[in-house]
Protein backbone atom coordinates (compact mmCIF):
# COMPACT_ATOMS: atom_id res chain seq x y z
CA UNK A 1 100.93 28.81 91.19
CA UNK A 2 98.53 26.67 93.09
CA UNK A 3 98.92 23.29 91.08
CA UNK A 4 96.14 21.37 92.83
CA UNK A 5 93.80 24.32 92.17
CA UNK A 6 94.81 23.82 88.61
CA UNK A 7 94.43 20.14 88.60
CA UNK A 8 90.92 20.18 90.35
CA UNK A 9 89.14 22.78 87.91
CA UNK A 10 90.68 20.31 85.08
CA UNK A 11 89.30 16.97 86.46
CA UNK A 12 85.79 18.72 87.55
CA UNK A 13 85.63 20.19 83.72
CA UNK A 14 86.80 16.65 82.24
CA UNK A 15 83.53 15.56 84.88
CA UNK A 16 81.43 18.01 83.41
CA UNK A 17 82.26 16.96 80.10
CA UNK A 18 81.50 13.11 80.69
CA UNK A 19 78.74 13.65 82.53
CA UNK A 20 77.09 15.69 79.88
CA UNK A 21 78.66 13.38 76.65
CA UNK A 22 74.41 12.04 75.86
CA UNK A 23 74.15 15.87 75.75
CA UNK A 24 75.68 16.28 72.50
CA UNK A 25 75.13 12.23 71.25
CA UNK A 26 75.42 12.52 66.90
CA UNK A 27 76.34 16.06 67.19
CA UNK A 28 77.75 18.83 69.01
CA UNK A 29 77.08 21.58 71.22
CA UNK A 30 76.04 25.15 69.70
CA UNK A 31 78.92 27.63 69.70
CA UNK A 32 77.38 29.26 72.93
CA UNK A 33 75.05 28.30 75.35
CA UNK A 34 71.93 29.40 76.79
CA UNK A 35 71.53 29.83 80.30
CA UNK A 36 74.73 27.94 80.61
CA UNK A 37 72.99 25.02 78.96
CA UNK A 38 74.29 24.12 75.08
CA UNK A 39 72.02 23.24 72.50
CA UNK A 40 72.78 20.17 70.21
CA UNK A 41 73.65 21.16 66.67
CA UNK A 42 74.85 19.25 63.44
CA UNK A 43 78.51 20.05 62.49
CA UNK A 44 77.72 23.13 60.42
CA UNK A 45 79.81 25.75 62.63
CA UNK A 46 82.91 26.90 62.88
CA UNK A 47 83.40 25.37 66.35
CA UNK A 48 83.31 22.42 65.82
CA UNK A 49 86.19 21.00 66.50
CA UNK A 50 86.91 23.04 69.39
CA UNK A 51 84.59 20.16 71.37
CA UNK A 52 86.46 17.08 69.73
CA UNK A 53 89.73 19.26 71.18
CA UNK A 54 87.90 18.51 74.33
CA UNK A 55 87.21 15.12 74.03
CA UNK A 56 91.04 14.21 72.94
CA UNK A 57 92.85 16.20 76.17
CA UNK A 58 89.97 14.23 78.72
CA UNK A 59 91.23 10.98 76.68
CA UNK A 60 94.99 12.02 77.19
CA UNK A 61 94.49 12.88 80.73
CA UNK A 62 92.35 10.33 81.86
CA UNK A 63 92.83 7.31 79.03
CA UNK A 64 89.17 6.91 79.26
CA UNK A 65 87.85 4.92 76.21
CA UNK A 66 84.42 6.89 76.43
CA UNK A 67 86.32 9.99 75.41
CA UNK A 68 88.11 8.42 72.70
CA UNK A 69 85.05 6.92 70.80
CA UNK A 70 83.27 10.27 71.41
CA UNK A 71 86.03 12.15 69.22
CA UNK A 72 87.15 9.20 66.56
CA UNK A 73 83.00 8.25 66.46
CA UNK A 74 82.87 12.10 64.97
CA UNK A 75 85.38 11.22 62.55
CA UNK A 76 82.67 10.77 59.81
CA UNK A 77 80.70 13.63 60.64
CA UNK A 78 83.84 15.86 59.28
CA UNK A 79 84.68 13.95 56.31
CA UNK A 80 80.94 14.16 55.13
CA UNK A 81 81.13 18.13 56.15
CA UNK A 82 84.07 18.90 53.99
CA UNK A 83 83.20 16.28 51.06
CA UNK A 84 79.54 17.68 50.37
CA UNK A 85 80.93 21.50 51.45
CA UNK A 86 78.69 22.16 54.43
CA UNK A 87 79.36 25.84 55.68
CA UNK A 88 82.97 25.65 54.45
CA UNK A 89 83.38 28.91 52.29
CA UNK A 90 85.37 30.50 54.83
CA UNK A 91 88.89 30.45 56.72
CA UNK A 92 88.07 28.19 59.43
CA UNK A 93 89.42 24.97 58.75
CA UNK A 94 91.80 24.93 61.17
CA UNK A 95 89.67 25.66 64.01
CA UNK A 96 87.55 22.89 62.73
CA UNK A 97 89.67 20.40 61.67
CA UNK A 98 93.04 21.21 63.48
CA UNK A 99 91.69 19.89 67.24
CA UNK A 100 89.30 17.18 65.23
CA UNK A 101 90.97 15.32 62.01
CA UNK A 102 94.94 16.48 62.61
CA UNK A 103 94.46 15.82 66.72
CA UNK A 104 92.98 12.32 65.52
CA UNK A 105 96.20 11.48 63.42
CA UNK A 106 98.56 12.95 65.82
CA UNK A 107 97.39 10.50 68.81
CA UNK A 108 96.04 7.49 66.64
CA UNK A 109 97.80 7.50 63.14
CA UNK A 110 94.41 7.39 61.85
CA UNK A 111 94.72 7.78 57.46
CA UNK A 112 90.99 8.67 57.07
CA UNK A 113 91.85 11.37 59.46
CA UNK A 114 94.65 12.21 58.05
CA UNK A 115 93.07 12.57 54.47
CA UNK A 116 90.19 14.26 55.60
CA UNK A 117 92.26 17.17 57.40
CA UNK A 118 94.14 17.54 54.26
CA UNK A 119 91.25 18.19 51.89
CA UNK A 120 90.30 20.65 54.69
CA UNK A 121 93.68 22.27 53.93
CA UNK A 122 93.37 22.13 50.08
CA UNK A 123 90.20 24.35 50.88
CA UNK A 124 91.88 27.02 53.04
CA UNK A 125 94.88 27.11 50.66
CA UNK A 126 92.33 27.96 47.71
CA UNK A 127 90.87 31.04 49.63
CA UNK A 128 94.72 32.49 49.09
CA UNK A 129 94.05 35.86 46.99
CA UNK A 130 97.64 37.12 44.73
CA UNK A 131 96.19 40.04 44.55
CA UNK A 132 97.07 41.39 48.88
CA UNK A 133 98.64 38.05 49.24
CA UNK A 134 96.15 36.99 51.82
CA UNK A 135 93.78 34.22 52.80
CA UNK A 136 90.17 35.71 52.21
CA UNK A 137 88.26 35.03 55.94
CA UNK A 138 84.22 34.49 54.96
CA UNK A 139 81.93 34.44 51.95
CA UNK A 140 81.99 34.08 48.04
CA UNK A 141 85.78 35.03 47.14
CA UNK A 142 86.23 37.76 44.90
CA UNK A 143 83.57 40.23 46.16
CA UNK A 144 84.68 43.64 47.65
CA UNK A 145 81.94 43.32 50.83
CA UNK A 146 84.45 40.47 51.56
CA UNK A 147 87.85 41.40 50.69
CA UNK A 148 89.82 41.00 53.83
CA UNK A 149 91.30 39.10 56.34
CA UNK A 150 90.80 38.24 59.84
CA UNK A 151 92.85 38.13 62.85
CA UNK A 152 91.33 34.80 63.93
CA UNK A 153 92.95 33.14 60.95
CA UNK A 154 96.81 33.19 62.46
CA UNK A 155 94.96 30.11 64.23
CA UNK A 156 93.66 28.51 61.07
CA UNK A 157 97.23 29.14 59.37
CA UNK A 158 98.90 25.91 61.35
CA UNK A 159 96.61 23.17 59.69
CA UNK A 160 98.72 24.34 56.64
CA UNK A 161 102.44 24.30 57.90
CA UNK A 162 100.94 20.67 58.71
CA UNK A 163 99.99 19.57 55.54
CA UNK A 164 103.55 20.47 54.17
CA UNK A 165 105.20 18.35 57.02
CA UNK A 166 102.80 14.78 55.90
CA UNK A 167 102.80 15.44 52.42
CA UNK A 168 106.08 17.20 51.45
CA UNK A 169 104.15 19.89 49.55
CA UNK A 170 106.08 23.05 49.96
CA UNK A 171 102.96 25.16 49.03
CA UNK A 172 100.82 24.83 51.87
CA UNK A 173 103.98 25.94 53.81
CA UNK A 174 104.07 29.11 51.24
CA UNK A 175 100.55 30.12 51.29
CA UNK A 176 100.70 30.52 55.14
CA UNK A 177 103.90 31.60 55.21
CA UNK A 178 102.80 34.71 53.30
CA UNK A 179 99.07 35.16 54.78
CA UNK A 180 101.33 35.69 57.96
CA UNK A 181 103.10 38.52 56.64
CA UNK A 182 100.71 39.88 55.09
CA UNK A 183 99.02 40.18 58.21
CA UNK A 184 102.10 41.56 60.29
CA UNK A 185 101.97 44.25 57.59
CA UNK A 186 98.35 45.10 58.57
CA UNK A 187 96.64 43.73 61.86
CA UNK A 188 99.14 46.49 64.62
CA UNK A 189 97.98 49.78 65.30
CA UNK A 190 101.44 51.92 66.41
CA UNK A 191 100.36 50.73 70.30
CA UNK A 192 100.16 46.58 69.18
CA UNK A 193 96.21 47.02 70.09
CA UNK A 194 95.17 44.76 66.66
CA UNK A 195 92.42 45.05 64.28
CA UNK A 196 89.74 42.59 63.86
CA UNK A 197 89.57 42.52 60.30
CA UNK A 198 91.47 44.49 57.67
CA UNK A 199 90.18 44.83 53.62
CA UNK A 200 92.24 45.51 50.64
CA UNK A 201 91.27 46.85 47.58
CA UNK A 202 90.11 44.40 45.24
CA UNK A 203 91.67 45.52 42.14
CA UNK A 204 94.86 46.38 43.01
CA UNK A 205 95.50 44.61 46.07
CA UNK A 206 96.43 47.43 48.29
CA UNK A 207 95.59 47.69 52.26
CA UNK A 208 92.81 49.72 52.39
CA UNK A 209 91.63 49.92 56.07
CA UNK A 210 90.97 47.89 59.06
CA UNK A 211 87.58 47.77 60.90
CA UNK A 212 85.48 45.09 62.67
CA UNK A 213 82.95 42.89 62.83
CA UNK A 214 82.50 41.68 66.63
CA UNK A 215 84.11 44.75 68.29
CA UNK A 216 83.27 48.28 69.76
CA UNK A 217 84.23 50.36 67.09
CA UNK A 218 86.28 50.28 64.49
CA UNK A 219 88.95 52.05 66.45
CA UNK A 220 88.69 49.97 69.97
CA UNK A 221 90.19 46.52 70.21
CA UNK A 222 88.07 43.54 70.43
CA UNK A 223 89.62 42.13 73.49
CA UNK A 224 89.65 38.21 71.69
CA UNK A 225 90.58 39.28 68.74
CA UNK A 226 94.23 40.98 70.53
CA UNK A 227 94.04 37.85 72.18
CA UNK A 228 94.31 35.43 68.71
CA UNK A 229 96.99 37.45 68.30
CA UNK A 230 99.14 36.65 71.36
CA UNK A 231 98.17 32.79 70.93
CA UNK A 232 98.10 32.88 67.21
CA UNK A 233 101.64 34.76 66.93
CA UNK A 234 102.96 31.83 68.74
CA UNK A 235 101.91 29.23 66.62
CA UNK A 236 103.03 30.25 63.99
CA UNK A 237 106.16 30.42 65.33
CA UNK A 238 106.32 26.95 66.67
CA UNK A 239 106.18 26.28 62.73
CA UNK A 240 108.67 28.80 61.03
CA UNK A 241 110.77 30.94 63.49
CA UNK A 242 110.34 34.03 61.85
CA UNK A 243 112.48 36.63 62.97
CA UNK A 244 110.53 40.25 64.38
CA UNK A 245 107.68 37.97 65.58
CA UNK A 246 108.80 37.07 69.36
CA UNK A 247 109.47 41.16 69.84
CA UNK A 248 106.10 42.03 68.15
CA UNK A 249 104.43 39.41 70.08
CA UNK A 250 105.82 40.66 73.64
CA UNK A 251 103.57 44.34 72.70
CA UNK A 252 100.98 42.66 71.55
CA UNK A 253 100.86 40.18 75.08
CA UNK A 254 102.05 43.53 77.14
CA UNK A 255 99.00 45.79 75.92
CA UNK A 256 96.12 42.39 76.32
CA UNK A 257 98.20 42.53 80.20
CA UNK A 258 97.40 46.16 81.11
CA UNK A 259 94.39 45.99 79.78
CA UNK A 260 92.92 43.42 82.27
CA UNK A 261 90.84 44.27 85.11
CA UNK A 262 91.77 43.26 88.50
CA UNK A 263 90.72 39.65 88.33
CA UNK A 264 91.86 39.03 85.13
CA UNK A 265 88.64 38.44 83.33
CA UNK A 266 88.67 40.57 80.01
CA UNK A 267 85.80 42.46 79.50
CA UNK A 268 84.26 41.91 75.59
CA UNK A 269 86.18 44.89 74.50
CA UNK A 270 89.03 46.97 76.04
CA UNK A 271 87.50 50.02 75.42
CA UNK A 272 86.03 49.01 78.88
CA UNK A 273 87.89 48.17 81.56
CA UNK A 274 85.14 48.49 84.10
CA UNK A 275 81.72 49.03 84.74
CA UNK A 276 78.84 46.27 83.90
CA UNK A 277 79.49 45.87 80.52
CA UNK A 278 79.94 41.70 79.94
CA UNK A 279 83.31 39.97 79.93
CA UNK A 280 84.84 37.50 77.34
CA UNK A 281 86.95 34.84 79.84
CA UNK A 282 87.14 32.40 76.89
CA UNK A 283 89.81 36.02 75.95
CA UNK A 284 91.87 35.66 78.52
CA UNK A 285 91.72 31.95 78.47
CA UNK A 286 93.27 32.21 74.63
CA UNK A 287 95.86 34.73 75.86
CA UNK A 288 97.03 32.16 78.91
CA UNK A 289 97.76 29.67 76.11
CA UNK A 290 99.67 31.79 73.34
CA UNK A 291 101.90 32.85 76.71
CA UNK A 292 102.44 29.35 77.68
CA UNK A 293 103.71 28.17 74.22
CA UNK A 294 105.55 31.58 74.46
CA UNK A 295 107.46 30.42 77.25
CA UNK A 296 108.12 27.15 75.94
CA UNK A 297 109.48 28.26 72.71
CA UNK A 298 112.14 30.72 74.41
CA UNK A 299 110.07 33.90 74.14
CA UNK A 300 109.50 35.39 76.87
CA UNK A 301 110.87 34.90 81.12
CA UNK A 302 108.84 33.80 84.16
CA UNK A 303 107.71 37.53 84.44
CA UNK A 304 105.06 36.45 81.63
CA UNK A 305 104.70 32.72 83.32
CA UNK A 306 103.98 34.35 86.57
CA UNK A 307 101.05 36.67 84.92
CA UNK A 308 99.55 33.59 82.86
CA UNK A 309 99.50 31.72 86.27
CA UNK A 310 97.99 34.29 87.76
CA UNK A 311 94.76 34.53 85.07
CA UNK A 312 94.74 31.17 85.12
CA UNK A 313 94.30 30.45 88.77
CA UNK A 314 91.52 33.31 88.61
CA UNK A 315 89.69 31.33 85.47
CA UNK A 316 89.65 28.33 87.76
CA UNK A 317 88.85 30.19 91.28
CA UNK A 318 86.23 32.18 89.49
CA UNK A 319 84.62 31.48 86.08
CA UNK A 320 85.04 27.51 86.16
CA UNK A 321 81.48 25.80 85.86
CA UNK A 322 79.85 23.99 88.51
CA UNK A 323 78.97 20.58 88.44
CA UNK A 324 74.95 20.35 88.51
CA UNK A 325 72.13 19.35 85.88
CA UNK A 326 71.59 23.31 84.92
CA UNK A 327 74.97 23.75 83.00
CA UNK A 328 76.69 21.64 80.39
CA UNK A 329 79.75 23.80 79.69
CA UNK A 330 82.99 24.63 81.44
CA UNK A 331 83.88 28.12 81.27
CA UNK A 332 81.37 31.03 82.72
CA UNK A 333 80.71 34.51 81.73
CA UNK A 334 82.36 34.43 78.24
CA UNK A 335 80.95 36.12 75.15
CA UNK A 336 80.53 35.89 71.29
CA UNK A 337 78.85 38.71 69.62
CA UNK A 338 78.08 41.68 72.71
CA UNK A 339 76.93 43.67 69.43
CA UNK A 340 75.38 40.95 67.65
CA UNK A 341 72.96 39.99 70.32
CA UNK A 342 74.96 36.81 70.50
CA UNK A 343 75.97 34.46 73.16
CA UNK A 344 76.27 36.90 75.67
CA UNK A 345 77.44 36.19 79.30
CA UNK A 346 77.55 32.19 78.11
CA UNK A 347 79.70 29.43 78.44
CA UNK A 348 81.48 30.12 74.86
CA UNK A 349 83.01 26.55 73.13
CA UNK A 350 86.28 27.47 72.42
CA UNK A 351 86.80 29.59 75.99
CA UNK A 352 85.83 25.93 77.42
CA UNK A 353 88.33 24.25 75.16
CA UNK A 354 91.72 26.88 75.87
CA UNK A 355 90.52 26.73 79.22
CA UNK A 356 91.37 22.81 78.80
CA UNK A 357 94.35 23.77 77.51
CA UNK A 358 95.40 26.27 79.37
CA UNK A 359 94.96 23.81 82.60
CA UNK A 360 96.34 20.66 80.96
CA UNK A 361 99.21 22.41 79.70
CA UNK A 362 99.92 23.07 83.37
CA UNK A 363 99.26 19.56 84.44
CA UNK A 364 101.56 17.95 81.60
CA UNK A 365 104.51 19.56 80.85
CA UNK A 366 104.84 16.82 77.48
CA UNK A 367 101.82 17.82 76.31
CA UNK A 368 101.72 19.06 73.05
CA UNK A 369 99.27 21.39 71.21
CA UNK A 370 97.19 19.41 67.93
CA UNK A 371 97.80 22.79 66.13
């Protein structure tokens, strides 16, 4: 590994980020950009946090007060959110309010951070369905259209194991505790590709089938969706060290690995693995951070480091933004919905923020994840 290639695409992104900070002044950048340039938006996605998760690792690394009132001045702006339930019927709260409200208490000790995460908690733990034994992922609860979970919630799932550790409340523990087996039950195909979202039936609370909403096909794997499973595995496990998960998350890691193309880029999907279709860095940026923590926690050897390195030094060398007027984010040529129409071939806000990660967990050993 090339450390001071690392340590220069994480000060020019932490550059880009201050430079850019009026950008984004009482809100927050869209989820993707356009023409590398993100809109301002009011906290009413599920991204949000992701750019507060910025904000906090530029304060750690650089101690620079700007940073910190950017992220605690925002403070207010998710307390309102989940008191007056702005966009909240979903599973998302930990993506929102994990790198936001918990990072706040976990640096500061701030208590109106602290309460405000937890009511974001109390609102994931309600979308817990007995019948599957699952957290429901989007919309009105109780409807068939919506029945199902998501891969992308193993990532919301920590905010919980959280809320048992400040409160003593068992439950919140419980609830993810089972959403996570649930999902080992469900999410692996017999090759550890994963499926984006899998419904039960309503009634009886049997699997029914899995399918997707941002990939391919139904039967391809949505190349960030395998990839919230290598990083989301992993956090789970820095919680509860549940035993099958390290071996299950080595297939699910090995089949994201040999499904890369030659500079490490994913594209949006693995059905490709060449040609012009777009690529999804902010994928492989995700992956490079559930294989760090992998490492750290004892689960895998340097053969893994060595290929996290590896993307990593080609995210820097490769997709990391320039500094100029004509972008405001940090990570090129990622993607949210190729299908959708959506943020394609953008700078994506969480591929900038596990980009951050990825880099700062590089550049500070100590450093430890808000999840």
């Amino acid at each position: 590994m090339n450390r001071e290639i690392i340590k220069e695409a994480f000060e020019r992104a932490m550059r880009i980020a201050e430079r850019h900070l009026d950008d984004f002044e009482g809100g927050f950048p869209a989820p993707a950009s356009e023409n590398n340039r993100y809109p301002r938006i009011e906290n009413n996605d599920w991204t949000a946090g992701f750019y507060t998760g910025i904000l906090w690792m530029c304060y750690e690394y650089s101690g620079k007060k700007v940073f910190y009132n950017a992220a605690m001045g925002r403070l207010q702006s998710f307390r309102s959110r989940i008191e007056n339930r702005v966009v909240v019927d979903h599973h998302d709260m930990g993506f929102i309010y994990s790198l936001s409200c918990v990072a706040a208490y976990k640096l500061t000790g701030d208590e109106f951070a602290r309460e405000t995460a937890l009511m974001a908690a109390d609102n994931l733990k309600a979308r817990f369905r007995e019948k599957g034994q699952f957290i429901q992922a989007w919309g009105e609860l109780d409807t068939t259209e919506n029945y199902r979970l998501i891969i992308d919630c193993l990532l919301n799932l920590p905010i919980l194991y959280w809320a048992s550790e400040v409160t003593g409340d068992g439950s919140y523990r419980e609830c993810a505790r089972i959403h996570l087996a649930t999902t080992r039950k469900v999410i692996y195909r017999p090759d550890y590709s994963t499926h984006h979202t899998y419904y039960f039936n309503m009634e009886t609370g049997e699997p029914a089938y899995g399918a997707t909403k941002q990939g391919y096909s139904n039967d391809s794997t949505w190349s960030r969706g395998q990839a919230w499973g290598v990083y989301g595995l992993m956090l789970n496990y820095m919680y509860e060290k549940t035993e099958g998960i390290p071996e299950e998350w080595k297939k699910v890691t090995d089949y994201f690995i040999a499904h890369l193309p030659e500079d490490k880029a994913a594209y949006w999907d693995f059905h490709f693995m060449d040609g012009n279709e777009p690529r999804d860095s902010s994928a492989s940026a995700i992956a490079v951070c559930g294989i760090f923590e992998a490492y750290r926690q004892g689960v895998c050897g340097e053969e893994y480091l060595k290929e996290a390195y590896a993307i990593l030094e080609s995210l820097a060398e490769n997709y990391g933004a320039p500094e100029n007027e004509e972008v405001n984010g940090l990570l090129l040529h990622s993607t949210y919905g190729r299908l959708l129409g959506d943020g394609i071939d953008e700078c994506c806000l969480w591929g900038d923020y596990f980009y951050m990660e990825a880099l700062m967990r590089v550049l500070k050993k100590e450093w430890r994840p808000y999840w």
